[in-house]
C-alpha atoms as a PDB file:
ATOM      1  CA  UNK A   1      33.332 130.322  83.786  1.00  0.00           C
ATOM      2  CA  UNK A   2      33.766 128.437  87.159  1.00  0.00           C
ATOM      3  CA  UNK A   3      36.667 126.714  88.331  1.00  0.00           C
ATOM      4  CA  UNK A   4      36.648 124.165  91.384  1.00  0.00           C
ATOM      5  CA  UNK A   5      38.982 125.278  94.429  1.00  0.00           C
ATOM      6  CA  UNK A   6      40.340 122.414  95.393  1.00  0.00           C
ATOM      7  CA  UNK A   7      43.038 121.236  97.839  1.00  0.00           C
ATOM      8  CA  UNK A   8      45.544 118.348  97.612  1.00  0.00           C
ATOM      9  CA  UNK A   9      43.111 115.838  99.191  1.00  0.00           C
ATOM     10  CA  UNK A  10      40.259 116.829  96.684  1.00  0.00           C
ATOM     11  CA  UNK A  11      37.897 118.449  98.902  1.00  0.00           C
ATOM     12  CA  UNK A  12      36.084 121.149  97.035  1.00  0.00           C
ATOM     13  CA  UNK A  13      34.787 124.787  98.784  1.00  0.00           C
ATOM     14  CA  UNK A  14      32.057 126.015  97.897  1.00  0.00           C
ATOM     15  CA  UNK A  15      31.240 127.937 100.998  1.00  0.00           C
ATOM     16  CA  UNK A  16      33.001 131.279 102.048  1.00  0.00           C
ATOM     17  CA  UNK A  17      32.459 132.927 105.466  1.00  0.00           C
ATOM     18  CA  UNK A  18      32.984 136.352 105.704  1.00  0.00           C
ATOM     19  CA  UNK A  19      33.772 138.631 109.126  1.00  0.00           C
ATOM     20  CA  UNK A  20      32.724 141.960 108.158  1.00  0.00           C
ATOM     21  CA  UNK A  21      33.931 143.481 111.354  1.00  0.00           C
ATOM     22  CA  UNK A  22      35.827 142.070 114.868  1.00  0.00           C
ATOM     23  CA  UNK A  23      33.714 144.855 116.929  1.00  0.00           C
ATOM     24  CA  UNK A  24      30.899 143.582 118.875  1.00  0.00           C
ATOM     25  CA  UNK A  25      28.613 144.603 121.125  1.00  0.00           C
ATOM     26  CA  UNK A  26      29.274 141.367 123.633  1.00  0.00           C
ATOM     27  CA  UNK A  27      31.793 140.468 125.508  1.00  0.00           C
ATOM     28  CA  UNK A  28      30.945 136.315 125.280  1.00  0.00           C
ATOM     29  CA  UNK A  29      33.785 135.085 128.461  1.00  0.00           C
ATOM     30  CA  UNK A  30      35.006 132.181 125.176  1.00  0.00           C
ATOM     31  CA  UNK A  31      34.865 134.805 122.545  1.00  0.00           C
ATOM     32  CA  UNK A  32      36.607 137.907 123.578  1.00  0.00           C
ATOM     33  CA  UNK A  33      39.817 137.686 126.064  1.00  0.00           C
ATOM     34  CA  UNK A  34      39.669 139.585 129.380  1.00  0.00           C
ATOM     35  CA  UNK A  35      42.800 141.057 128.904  1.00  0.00           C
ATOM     36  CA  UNK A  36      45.284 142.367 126.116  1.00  0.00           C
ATOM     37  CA  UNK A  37      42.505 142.526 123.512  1.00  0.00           C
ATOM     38  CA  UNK A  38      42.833 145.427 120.752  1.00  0.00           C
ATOM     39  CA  UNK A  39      40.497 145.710 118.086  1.00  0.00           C
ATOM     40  CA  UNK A  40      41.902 145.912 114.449  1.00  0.00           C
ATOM     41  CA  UNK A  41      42.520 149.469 113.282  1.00  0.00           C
ATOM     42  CA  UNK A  42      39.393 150.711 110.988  1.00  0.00           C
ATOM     43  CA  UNK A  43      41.958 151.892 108.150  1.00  0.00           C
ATOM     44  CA  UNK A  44      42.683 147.625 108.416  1.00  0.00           C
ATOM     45  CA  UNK A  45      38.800 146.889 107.932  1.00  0.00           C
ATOM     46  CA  UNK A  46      37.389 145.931 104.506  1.00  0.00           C
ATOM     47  CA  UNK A  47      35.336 148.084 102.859  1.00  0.00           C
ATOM     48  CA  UNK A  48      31.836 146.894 101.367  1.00  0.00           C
ATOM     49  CA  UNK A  49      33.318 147.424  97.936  1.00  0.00           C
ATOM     50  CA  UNK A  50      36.362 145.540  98.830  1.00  0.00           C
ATOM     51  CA  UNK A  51      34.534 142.229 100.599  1.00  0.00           C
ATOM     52  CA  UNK A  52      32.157 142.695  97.053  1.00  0.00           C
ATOM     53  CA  UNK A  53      35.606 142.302  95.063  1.00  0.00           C
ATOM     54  CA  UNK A  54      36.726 139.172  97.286  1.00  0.00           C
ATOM     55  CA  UNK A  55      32.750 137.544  97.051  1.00  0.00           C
ATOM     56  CA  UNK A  56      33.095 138.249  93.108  1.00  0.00           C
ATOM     57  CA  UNK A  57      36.486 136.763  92.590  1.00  0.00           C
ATOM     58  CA  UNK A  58      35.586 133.496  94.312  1.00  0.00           C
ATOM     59  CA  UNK A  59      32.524 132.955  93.481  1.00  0.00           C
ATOM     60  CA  UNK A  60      34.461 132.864  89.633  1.00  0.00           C
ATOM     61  CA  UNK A  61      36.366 130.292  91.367  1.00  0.00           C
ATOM     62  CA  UNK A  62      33.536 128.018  92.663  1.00  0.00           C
ATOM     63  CA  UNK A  63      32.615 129.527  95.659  1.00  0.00           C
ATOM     64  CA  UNK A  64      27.978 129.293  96.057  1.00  0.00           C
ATOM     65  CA  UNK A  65      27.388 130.421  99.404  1.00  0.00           C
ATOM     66  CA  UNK A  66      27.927 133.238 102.150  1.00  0.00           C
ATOM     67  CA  UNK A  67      27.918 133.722 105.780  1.00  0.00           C
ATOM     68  CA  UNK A  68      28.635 136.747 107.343  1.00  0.00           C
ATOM     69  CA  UNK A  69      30.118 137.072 110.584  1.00  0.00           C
ATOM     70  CA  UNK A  70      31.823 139.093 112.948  1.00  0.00           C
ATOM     71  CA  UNK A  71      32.267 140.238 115.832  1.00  0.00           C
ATOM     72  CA  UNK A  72      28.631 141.205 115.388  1.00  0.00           C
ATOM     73  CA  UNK A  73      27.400 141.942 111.690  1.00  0.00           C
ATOM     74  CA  UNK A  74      24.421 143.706 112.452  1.00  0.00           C
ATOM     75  CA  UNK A  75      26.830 146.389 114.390  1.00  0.00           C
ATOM     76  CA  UNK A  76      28.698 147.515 110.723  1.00  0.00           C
ATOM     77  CA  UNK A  77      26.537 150.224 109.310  1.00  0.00           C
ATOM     78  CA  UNK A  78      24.100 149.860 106.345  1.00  0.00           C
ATOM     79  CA  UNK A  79      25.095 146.087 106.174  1.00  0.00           C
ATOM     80  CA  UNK A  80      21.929 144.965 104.011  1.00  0.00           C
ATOM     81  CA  UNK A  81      23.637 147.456 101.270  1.00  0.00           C
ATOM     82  CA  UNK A  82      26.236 144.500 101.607  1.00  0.00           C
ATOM     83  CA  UNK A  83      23.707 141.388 101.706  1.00  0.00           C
ATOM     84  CA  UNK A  84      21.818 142.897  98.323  1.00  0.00           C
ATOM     85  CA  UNK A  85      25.088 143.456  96.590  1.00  0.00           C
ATOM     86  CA  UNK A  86      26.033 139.930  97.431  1.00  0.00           C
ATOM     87  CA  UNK A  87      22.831 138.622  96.075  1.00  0.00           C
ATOM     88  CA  UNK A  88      23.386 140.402  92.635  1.00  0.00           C
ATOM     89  CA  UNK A  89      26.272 138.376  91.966  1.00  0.00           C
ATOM     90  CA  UNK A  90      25.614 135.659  89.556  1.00  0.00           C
ATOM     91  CA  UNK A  91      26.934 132.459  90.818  1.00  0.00           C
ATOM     92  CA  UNK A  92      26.047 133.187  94.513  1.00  0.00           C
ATOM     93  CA  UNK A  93      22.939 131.203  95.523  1.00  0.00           C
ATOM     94  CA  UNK A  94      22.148 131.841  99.481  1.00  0.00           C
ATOM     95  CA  UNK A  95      23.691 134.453 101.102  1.00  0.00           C
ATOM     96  CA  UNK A  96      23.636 133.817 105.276  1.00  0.00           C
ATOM     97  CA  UNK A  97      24.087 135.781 108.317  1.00  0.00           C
ATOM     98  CA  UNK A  98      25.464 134.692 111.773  1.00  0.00           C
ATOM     99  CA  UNK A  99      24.330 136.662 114.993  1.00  0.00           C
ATOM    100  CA  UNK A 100      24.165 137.734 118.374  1.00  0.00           C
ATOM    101  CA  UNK A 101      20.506 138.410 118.121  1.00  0.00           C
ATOM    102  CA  UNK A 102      20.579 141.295 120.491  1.00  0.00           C
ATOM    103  CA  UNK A 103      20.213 143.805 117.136  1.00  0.00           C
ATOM    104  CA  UNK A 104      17.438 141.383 115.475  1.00  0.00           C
ATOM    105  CA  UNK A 105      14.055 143.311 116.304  1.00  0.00           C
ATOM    106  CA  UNK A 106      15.506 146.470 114.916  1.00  0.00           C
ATOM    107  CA  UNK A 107      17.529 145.150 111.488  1.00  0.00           C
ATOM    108  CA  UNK A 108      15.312 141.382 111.334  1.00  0.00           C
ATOM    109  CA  UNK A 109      12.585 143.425 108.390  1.00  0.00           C
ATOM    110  CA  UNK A 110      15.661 145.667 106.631  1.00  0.00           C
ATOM    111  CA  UNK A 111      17.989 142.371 106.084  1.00  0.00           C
ATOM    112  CA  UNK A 112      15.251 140.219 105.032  1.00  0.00           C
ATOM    113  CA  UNK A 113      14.560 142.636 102.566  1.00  0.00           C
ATOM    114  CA  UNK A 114      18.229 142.685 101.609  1.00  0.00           C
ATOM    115  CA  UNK A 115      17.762 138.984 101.061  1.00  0.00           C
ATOM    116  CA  UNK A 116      18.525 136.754 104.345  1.00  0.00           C
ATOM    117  CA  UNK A 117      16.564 134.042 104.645  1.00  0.00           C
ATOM    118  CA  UNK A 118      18.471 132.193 107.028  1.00  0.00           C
ATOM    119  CA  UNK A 119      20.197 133.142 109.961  1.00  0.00           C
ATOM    120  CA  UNK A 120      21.860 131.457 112.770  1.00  0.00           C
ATOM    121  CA  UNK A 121      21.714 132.879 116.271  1.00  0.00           C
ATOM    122  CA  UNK A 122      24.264 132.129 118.947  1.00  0.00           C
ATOM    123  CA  UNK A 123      22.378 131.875 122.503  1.00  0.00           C
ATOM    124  CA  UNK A 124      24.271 129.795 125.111  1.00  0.00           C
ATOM    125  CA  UNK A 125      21.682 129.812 128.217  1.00  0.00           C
ATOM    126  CA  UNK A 126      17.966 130.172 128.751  1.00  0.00           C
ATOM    127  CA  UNK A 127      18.633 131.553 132.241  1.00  0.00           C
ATOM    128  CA  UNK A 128      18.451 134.708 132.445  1.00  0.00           C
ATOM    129  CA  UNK A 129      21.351 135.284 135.364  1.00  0.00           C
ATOM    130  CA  UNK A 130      23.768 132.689 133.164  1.00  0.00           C
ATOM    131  CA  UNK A 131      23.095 135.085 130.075  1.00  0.00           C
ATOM    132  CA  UNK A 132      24.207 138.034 131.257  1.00  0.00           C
ATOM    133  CA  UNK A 133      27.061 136.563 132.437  1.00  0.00           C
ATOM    134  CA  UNK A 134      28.183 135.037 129.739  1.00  0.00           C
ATOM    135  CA  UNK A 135      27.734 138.110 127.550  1.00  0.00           C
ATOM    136  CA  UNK A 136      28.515 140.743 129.548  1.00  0.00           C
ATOM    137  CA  UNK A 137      25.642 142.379 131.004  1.00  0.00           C
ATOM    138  CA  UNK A 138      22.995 141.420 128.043  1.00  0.00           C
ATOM    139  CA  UNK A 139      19.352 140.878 128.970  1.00  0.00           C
ATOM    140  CA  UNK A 140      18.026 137.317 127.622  1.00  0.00           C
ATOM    141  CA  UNK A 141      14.795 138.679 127.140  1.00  0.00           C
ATOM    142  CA  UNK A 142      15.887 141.231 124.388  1.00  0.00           C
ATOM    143  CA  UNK A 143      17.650 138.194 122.677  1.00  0.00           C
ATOM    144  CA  UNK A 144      14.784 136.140 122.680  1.00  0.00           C
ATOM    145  CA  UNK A 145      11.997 139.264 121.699  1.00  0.00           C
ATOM    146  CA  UNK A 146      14.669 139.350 118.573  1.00  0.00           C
ATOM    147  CA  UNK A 147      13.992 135.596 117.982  1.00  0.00           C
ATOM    148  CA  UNK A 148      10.183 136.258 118.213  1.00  0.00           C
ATOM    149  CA  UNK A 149      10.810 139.069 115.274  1.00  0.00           C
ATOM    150  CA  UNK A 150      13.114 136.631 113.439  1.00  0.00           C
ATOM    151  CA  UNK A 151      10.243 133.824 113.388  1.00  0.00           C
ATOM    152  CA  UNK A 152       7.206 136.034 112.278  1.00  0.00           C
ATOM    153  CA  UNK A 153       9.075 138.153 109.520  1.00  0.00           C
ATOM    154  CA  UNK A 154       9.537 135.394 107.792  1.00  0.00           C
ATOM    155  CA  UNK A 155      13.150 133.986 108.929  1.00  0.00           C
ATOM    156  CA  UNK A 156      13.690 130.072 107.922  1.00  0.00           C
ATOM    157  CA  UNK A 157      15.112 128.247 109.423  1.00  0.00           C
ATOM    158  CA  UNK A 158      16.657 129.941 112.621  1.00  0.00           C
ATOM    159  CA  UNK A 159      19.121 128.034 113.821  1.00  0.00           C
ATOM    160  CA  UNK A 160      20.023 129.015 117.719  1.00  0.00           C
ATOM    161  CA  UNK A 161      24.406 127.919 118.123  1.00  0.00           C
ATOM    162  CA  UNK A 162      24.535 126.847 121.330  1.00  0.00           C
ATOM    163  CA  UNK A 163      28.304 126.479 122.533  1.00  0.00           C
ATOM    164  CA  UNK A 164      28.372 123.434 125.304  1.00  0.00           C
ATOM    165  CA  UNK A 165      30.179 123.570 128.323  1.00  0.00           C
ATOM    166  CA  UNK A 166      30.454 121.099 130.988  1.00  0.00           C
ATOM    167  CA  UNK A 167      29.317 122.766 134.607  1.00  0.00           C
ATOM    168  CA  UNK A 168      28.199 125.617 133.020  1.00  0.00           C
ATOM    169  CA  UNK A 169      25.204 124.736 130.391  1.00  0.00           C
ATOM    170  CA  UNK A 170      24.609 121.326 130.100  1.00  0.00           C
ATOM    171  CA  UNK A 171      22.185 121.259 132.639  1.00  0.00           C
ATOM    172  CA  UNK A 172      20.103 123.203 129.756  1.00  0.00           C
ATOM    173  CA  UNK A 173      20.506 120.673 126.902  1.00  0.00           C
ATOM    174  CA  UNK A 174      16.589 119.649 127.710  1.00  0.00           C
ATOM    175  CA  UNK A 175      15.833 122.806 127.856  1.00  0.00           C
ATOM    176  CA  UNK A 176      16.668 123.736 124.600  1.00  0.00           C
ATOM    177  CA  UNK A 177      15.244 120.941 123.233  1.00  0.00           C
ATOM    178  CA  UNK A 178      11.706 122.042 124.698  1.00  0.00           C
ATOM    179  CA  UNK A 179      12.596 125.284 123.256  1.00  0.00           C
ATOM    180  CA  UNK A 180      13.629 124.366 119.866  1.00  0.00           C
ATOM    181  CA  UNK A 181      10.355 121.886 119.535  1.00  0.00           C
ATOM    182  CA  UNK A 182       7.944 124.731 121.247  1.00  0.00           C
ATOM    183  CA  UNK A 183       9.322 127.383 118.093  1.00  0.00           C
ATOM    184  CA  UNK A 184      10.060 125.910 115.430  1.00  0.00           C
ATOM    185  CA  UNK A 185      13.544 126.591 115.954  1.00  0.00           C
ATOM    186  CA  UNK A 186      17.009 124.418 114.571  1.00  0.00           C
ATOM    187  CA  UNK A 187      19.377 124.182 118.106  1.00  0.00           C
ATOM    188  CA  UNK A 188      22.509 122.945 117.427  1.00  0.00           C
ATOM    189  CA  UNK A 189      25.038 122.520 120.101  1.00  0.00           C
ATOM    190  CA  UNK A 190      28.403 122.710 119.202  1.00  0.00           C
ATOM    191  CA  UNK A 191      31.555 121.354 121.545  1.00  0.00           C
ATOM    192  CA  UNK A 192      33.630 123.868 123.348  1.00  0.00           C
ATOM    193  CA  UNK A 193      36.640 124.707 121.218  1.00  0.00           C
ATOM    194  CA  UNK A 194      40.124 126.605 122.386  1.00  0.00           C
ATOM    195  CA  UNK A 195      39.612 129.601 120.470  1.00  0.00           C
ATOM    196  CA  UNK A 196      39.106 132.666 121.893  1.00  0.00           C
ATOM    197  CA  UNK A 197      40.127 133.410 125.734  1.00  0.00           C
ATOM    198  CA  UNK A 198      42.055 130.430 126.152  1.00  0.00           C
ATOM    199  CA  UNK A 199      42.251 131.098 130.081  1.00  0.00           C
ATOM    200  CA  UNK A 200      38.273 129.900 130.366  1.00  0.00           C
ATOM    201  CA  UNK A 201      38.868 127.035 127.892  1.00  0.00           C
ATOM    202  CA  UNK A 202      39.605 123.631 129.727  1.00  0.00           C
ATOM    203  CA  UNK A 203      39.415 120.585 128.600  1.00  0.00           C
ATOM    204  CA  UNK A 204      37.590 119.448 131.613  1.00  0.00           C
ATOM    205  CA  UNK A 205      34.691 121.592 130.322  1.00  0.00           C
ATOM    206  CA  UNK A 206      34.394 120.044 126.953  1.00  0.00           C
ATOM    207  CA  UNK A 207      30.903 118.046 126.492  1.00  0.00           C
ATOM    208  CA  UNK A 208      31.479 115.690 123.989  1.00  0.00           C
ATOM    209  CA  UNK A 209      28.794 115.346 121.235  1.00  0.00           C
ATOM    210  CA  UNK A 210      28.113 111.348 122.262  1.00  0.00           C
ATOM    211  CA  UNK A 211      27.437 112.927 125.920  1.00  0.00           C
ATOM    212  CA  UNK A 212      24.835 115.377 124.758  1.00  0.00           C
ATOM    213  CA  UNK A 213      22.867 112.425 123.062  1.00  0.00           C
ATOM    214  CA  UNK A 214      22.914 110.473 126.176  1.00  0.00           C
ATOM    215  CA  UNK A 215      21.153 113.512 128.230  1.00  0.00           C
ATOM    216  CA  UNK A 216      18.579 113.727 125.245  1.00  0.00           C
ATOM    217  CA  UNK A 217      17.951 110.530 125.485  1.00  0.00           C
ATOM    218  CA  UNK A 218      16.775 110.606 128.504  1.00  0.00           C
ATOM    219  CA  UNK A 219      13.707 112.220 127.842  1.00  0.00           C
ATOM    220  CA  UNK A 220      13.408 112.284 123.955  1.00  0.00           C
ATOM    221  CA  UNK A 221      14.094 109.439 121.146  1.00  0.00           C
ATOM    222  CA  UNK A 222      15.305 110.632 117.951  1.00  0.00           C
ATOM    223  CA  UNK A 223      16.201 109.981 114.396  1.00  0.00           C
ATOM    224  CA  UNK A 224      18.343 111.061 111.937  1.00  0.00           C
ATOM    225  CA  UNK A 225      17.751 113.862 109.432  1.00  0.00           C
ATOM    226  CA  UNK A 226      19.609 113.405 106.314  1.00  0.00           C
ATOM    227  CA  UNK A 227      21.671 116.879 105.281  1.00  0.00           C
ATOM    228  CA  UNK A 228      20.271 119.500 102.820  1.00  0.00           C
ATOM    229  CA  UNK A 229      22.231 121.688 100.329  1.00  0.00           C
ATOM    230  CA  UNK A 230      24.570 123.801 102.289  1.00  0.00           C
ATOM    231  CA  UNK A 231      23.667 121.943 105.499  1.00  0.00           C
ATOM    232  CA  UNK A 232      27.060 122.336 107.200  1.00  0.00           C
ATOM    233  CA  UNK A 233      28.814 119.534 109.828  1.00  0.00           C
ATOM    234  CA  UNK A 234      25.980 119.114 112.222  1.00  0.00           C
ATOM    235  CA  UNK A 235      24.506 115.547 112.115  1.00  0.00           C
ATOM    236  CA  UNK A 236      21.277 116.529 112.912  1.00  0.00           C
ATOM    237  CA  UNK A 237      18.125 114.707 114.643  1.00  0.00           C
ATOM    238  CA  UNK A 238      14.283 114.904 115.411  1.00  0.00           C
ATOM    239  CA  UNK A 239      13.498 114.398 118.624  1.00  0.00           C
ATOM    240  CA  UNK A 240      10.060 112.783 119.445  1.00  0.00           C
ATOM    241  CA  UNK A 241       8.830 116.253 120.206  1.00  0.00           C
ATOM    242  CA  UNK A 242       8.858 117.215 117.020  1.00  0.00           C
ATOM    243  CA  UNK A 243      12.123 119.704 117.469  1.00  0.00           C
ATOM    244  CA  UNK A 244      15.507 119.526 115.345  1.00  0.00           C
ATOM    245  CA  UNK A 245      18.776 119.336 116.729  1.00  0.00           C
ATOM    246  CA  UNK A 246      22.069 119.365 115.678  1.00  0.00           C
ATOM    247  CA  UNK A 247      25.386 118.018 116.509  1.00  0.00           C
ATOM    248  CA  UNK A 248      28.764 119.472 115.926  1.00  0.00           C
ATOM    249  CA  UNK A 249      31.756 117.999 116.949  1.00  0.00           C
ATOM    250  CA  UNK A 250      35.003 119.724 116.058  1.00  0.00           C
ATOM    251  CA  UNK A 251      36.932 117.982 119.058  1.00  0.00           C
ATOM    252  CA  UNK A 252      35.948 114.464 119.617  1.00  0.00           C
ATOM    253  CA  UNK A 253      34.768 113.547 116.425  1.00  0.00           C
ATOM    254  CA  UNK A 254      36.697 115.730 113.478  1.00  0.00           C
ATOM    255  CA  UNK A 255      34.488 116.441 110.108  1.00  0.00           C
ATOM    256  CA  UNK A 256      37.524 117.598 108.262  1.00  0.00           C
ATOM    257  CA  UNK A 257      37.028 115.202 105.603  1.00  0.00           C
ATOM    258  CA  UNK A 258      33.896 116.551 104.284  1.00  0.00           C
ATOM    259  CA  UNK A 259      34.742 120.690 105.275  1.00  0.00           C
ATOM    260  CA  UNK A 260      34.064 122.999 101.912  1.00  0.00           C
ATOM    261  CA  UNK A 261      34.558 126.316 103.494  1.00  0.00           C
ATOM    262  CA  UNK A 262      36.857 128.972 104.183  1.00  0.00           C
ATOM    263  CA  UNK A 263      37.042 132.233 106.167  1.00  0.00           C
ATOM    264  CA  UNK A 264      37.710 135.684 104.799  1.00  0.00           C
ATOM    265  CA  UNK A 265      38.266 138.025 107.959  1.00  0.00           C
ATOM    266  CA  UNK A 266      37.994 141.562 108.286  1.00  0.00           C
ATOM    267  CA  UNK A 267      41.242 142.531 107.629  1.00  0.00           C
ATOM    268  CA  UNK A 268      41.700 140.436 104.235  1.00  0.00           C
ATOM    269  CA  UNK A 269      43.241 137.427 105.542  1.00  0.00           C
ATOM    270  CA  UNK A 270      41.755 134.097 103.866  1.00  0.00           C
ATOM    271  CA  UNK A 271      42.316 131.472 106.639  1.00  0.00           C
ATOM    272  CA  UNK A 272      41.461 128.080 105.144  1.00  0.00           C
ATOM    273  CA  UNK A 273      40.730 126.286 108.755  1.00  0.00           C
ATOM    274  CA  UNK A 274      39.299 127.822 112.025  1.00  0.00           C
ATOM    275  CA  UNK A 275      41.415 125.304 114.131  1.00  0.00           C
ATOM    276  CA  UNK A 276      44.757 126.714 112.621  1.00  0.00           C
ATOM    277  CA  UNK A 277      46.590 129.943 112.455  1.00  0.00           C
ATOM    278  CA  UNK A 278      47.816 129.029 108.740  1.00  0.00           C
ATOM    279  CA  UNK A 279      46.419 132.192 106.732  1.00  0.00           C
ATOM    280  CA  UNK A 280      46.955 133.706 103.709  1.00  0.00           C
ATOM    281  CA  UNK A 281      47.151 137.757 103.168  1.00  0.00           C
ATOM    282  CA  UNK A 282      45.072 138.962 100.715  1.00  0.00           C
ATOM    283  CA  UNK A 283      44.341 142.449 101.714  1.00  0.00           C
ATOM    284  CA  UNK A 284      46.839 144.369  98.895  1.00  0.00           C
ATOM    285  CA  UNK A 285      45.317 141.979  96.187  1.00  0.00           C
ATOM    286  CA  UNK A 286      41.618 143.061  97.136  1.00  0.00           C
ATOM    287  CA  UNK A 287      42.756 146.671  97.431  1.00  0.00           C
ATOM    288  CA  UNK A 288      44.416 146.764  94.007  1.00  0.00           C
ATOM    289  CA  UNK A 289      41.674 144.569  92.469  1.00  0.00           C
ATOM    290  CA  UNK A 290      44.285 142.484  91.305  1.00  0.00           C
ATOM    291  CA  UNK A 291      42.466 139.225  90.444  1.00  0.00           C
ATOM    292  CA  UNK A 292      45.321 137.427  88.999  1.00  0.00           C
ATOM    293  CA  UNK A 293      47.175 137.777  91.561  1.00  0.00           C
ATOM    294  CA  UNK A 294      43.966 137.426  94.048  1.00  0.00           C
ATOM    295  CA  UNK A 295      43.567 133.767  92.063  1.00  0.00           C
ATOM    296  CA  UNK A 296      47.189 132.441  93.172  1.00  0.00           C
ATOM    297  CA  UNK A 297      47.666 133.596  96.665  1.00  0.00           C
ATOM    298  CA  UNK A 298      43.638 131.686  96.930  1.00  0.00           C
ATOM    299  CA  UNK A 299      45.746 128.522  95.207  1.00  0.00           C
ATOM    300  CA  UNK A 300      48.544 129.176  98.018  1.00  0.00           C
ATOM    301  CA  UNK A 301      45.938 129.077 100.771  1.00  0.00           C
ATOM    302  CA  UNK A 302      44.744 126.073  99.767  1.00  0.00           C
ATOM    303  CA  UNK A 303      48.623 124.219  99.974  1.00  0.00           C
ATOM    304  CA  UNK A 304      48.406 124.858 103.902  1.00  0.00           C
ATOM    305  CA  UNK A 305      45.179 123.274 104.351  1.00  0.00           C
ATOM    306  CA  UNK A 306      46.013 119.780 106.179  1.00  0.00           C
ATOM    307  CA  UNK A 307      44.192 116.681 106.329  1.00  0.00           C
ATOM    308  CA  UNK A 308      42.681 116.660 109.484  1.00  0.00           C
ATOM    309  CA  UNK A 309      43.297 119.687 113.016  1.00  0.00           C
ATOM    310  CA  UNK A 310      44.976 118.203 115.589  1.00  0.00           C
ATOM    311  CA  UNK A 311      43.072 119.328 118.665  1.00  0.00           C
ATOM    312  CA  UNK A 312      41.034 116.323 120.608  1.00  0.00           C
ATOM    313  CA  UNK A 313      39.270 116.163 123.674  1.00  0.00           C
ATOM    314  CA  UNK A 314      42.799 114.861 125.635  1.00  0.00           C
ATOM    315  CA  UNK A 315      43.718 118.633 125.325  1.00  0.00           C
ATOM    316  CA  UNK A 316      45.125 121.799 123.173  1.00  0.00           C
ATOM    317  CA  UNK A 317      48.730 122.972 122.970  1.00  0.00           C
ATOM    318  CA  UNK A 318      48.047 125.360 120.394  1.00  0.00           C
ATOM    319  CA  UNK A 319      48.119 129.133 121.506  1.00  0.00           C
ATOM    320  CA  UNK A 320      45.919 131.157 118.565  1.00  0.00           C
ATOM    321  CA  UNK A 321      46.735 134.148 117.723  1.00  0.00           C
ATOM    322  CA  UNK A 322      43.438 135.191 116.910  1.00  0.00           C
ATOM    323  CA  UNK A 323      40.045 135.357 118.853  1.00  0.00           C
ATOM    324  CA  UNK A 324      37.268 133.893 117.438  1.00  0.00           C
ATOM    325  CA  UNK A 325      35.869 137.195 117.516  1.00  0.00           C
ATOM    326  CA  UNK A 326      39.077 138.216 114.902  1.00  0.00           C
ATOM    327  CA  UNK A 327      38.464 135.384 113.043  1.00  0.00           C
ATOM    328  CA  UNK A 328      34.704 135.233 112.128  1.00  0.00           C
ATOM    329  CA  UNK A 329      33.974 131.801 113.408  1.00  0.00           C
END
């Protein structure tokens, strides 16, 4: 029987995210640091039969949706053995994948037959020179051949993250609106956050959701969309050319209020916000299959979640002690 997880201000999660590995194939300049960065020890890394344990034991505890992460999923061996065994489990109803897109046009047929039918795919520049930059030497072309894959296997909706930063990509905004309208695609742009490489992070660089809507309104009108099941924070819009966009805003305008997800990362930590170190070790628990005690250390986690983050566009004083790429996003 299902319980509810809730935390002392009564918000309810329904919605796990799960890294599956920190390696990836990129080297994104807001992801990765430039320096100092180890990757966890494999002997660290869940197994497929221990992420299936954690996925099992929460989804007995309310838990209705996946997303797995990395690093880059698609890099982990025989991960749509992982996506079907997620989908067997009874009180799971969508199970999600977020990625790079540079390993779509080989894996796009094998996961959708695994059962993904939704993926997100992160893609911060059109241009071609910007891209490779950003990734570390990856061709934009590849990325968006993937995309093309994505959209005629069968893929929807395909979401395309787009990270924001002021001096670097908002000269694209338009841009990806003409993209997202000319595809079909969902292009949500999300505000710079200090995770990661926190030398490139500045607050000068942050592009504030209200500021995106003023460039799209320059060329574009829009309207609200009202959210779906399992929508996420994005306040999302269609534009007058037909294309859907999305908002998030984890710095100027906090969503904490309605959040119903936490993060499992690859080395069995639960981590009940991505704008806080506060995490919960759950790796011996999963290992010994000890649900009981799997159940309270999930209750535990849930006693550190606070109210609201505390990071705003005046700044960050926080120093995280794990990339995004560690973390799963």
């Amino acid at each position: 029987m299902n319980e509810n997880l809730k935390d002392k201000y009564n918000r309810t999660y329904k919605y796990l995210r799960v890294s599956v590995t920190d390696r990836c194939n990129f080297r994104c300049k807001y992801c990765v640091p430039t320096h100092d960065f180890e990757f966890i020890p494999h002997g660290k890394i869940l197994k497929y039969e221990d992420i299936l344990f954690a996925v099992e034991s929460l989804s007995q505890l309310g838990i209705e949706k996946i997303r797995l992460t990395g690093g880059e999923p698609l890099v982990r061996k025989n991960i749509s053995y992982l996506i079907s065994e997620i989908g067997k489990i009874k009180n799971i109803k969508e199970t999600t994948l977020t990625t790079n897109g540079s390993l779509l046009s080989k894996y796009v047929n094998e996961i959708y037959d695994a059962g993904i039918r939704r993926i997100n795919i992160s893609l911060d520049s059109l241009r071609e020179d910007r891209y490779e930059y950003i990734t570390g030497g990856f061709k934009l072309n590849e990325i968006l051949d993937g995309i093309n894959k994505a959209i005629k296997t069968g893929l929807n909706p395909i979401k395309i993250n787009v990270v924001a930063i002021k001096t670097f990509n908002d000269d694209e905004i338009l841009d990806f609106c003409n993209f997202a309208g000319e595809n079909n695609l969902n292009v949500r742009f999300i505000e710079f956050m200090p995770i990661g490489n926190n030398v490139e992070w500045k607050k000068e660089h942050i592009i504030t959701g209200d500021e995106i809507l003023k460039i799209i309104s320059k060329k574009f009108t829009y309207e609200p969309v009202k959210k779906g099941n399992f929508e996420g924070p994005a306040v999302n819009y269609r534009l007058s050319n037909g294309a859907k966009i999305g908002i998030i805003t984890p710095i100027s305008n906090h969503f904490c209020s309605e959040c119903d997800k936490l993060r499992l990362t690859a080395d069995g930590k639960l981590r009940p916000c991505l704008l806080s170190d506060n995490e919960i070790n759950l790796f011996d628990e999963i290992k010994s299959r000890d649900f009981a005690g799997f159940k309270e250390k999930i209750k535990e986690s849930l006693k550190l979640k606070e109210l609201d983050h505390n990071i705003t566009n005046d700044g960050c004083t926080a120093k995280f002690k794990r990339t995004m790429s560690k973390i799963g996003g």
